[in-house]
C-alpha atoms as a PDB file:
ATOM      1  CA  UNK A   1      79.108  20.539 -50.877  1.00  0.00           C
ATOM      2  CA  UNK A   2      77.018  18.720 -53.782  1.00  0.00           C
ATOM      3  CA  UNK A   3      75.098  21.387 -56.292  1.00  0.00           C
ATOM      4  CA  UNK A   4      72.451  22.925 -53.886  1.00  0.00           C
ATOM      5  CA  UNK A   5      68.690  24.291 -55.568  1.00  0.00           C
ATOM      6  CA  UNK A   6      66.620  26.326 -53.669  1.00  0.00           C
ATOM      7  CA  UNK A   7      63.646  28.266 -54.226  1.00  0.00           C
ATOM      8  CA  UNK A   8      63.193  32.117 -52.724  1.00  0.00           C
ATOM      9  CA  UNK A   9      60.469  32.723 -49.576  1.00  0.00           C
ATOM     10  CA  UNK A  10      58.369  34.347 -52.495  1.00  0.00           C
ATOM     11  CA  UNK A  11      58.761  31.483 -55.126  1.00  0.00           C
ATOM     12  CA  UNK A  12      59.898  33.831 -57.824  1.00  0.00           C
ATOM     13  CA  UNK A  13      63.449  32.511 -58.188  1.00  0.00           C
ATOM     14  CA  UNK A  14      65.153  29.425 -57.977  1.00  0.00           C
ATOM     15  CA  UNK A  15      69.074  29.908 -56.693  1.00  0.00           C
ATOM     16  CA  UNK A  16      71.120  27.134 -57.857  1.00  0.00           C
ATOM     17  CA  UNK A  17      74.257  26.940 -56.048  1.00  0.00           C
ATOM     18  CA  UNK A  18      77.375  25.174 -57.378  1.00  0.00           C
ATOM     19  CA  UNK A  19      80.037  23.756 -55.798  1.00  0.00           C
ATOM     20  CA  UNK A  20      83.350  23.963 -56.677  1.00  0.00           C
ATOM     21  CA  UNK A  21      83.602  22.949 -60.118  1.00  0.00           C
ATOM     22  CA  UNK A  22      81.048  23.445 -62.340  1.00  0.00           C
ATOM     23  CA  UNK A  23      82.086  20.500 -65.553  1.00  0.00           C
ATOM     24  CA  UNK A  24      80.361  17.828 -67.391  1.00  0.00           C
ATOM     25  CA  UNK A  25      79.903  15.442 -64.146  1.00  0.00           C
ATOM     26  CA  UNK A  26      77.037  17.651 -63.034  1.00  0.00           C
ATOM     27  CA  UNK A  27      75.011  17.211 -65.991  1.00  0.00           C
ATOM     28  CA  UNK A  28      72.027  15.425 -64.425  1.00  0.00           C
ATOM     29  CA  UNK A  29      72.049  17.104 -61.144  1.00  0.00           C
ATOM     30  CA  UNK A  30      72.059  20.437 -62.661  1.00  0.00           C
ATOM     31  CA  UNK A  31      69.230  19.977 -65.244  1.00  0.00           C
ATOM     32  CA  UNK A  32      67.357  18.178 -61.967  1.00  0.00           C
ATOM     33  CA  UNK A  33      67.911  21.010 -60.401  1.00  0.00           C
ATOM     34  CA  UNK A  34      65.441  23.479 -62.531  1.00  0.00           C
ATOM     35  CA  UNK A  35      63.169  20.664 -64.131  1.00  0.00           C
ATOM     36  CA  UNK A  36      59.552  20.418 -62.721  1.00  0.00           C
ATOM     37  CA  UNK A  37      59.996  24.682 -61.342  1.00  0.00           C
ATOM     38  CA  UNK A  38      56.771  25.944 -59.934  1.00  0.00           C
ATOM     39  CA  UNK A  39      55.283  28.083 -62.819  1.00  0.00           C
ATOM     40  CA  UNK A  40      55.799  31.218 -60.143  1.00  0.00           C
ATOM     41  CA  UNK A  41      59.328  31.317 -60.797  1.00  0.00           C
ATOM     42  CA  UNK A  42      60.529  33.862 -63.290  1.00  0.00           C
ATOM     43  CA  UNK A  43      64.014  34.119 -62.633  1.00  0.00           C
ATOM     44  CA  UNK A  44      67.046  32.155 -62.141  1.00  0.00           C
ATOM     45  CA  UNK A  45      70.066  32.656 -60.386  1.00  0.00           C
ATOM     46  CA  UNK A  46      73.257  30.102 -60.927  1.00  0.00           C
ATOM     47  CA  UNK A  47      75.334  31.036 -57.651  1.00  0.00           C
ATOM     48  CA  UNK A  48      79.078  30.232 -58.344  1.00  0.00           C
ATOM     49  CA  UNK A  49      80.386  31.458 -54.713  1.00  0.00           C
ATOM     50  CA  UNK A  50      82.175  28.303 -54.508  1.00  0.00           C
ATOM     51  CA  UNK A  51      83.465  27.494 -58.315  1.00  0.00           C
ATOM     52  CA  UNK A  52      86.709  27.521 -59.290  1.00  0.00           C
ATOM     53  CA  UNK A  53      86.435  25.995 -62.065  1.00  0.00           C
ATOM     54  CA  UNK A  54      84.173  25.860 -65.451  1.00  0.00           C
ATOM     55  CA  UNK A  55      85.095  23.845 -68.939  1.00  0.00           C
ATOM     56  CA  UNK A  56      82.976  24.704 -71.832  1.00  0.00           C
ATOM     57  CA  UNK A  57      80.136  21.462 -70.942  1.00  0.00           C
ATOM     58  CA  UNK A  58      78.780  24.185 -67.853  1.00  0.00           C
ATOM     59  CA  UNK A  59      78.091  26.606 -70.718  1.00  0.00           C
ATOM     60  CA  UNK A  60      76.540  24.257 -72.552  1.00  0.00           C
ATOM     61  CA  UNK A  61      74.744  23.687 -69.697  1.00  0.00           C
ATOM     62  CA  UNK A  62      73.365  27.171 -69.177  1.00  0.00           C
ATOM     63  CA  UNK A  63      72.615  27.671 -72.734  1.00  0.00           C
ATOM     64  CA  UNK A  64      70.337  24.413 -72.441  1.00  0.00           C
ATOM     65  CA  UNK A  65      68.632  25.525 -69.346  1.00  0.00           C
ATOM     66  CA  UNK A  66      67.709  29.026 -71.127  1.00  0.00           C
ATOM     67  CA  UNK A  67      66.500  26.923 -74.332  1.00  0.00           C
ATOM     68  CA  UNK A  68      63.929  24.687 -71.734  1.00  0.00           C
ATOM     69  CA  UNK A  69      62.958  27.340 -70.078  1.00  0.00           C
ATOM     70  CA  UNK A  70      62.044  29.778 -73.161  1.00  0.00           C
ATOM     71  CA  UNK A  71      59.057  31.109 -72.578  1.00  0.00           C
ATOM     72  CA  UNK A  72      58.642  30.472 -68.720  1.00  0.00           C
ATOM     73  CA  UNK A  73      61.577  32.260 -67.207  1.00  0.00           C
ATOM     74  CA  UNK A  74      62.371  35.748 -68.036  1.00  0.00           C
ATOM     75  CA  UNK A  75      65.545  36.880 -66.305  1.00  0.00           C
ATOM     76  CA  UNK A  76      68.302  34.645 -65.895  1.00  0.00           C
ATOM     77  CA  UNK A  77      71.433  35.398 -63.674  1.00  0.00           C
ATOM     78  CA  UNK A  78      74.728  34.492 -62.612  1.00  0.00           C
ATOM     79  CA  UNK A  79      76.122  35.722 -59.876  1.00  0.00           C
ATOM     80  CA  UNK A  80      79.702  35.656 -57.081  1.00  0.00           C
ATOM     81  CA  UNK A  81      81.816  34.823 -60.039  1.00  0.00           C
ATOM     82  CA  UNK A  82      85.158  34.343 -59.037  1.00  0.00           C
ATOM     83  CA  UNK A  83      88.011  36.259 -61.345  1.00  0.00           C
ATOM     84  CA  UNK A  84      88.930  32.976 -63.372  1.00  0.00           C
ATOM     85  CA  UNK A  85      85.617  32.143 -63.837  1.00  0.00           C
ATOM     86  CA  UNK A  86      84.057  35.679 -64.482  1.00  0.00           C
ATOM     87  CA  UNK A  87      86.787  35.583 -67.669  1.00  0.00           C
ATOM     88  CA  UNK A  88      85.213  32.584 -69.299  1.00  0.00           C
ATOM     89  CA  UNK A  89      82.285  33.709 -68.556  1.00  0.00           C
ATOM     90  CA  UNK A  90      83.226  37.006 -70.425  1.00  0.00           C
ATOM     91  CA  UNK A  91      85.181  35.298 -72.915  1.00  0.00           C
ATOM     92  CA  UNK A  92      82.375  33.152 -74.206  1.00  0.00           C
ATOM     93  CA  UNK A  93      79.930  36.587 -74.666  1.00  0.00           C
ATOM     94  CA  UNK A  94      77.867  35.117 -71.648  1.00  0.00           C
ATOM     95  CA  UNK A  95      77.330  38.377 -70.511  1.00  0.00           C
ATOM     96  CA  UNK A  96      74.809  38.881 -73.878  1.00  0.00           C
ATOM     97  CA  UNK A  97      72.888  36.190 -72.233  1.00  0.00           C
ATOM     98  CA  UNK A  98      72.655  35.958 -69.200  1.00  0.00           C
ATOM     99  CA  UNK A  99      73.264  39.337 -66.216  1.00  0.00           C
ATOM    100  CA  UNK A 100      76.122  38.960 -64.262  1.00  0.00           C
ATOM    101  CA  UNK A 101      76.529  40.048 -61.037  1.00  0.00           C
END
């Protein structure tokens, strides 16, 4: 499964769905992913059901898509962390940033 974005039936968030690992090889596809949003969308969801793993480039990552979007989105959420994941995720104080679920 290749990163997967998808907008909600109401066009208020935009789920981006990883695939198993989450590094610096999905650079373009994931800032492709959010780029040119409908200006209805106020929240976004990064769905890591499938990752197992995350280097320190995804965080970058997510802290980029927060400084693009400053201003347009308001909530911004990760969610279906698995354990190894969740503890980077923790680790790195993500949890100030961003809600996880």
């Amino acid at each position: 499964m290749a990163l997967e974005a998808q907008l909600s039936a109401d066009e208020k968030t935009l789920i981006i769905r990883m695939d198993d690992k989450f590094d610096f090889g999905k650079v373009q596809d994931f800032r492709a992913a959010y780029s040119g949003i409908p200006d209805s969308v106020n929240t976004i969801e990064v769905d890591l059901t499938e990752t197992e793993y995350m280097d320190s480039s995804a965080l970058g990552m997510l802290l980029n898509m927060q400084k693009v979007l400053k201003g347009k989105v308001s909530l911004y959420r990760i969610t279906h962390s698995r354990p190894q994941v969740l503890k980077i995720l923790t680790i790195s104080r993500f949890d100030k940033k961003f809600e996880i679920e």
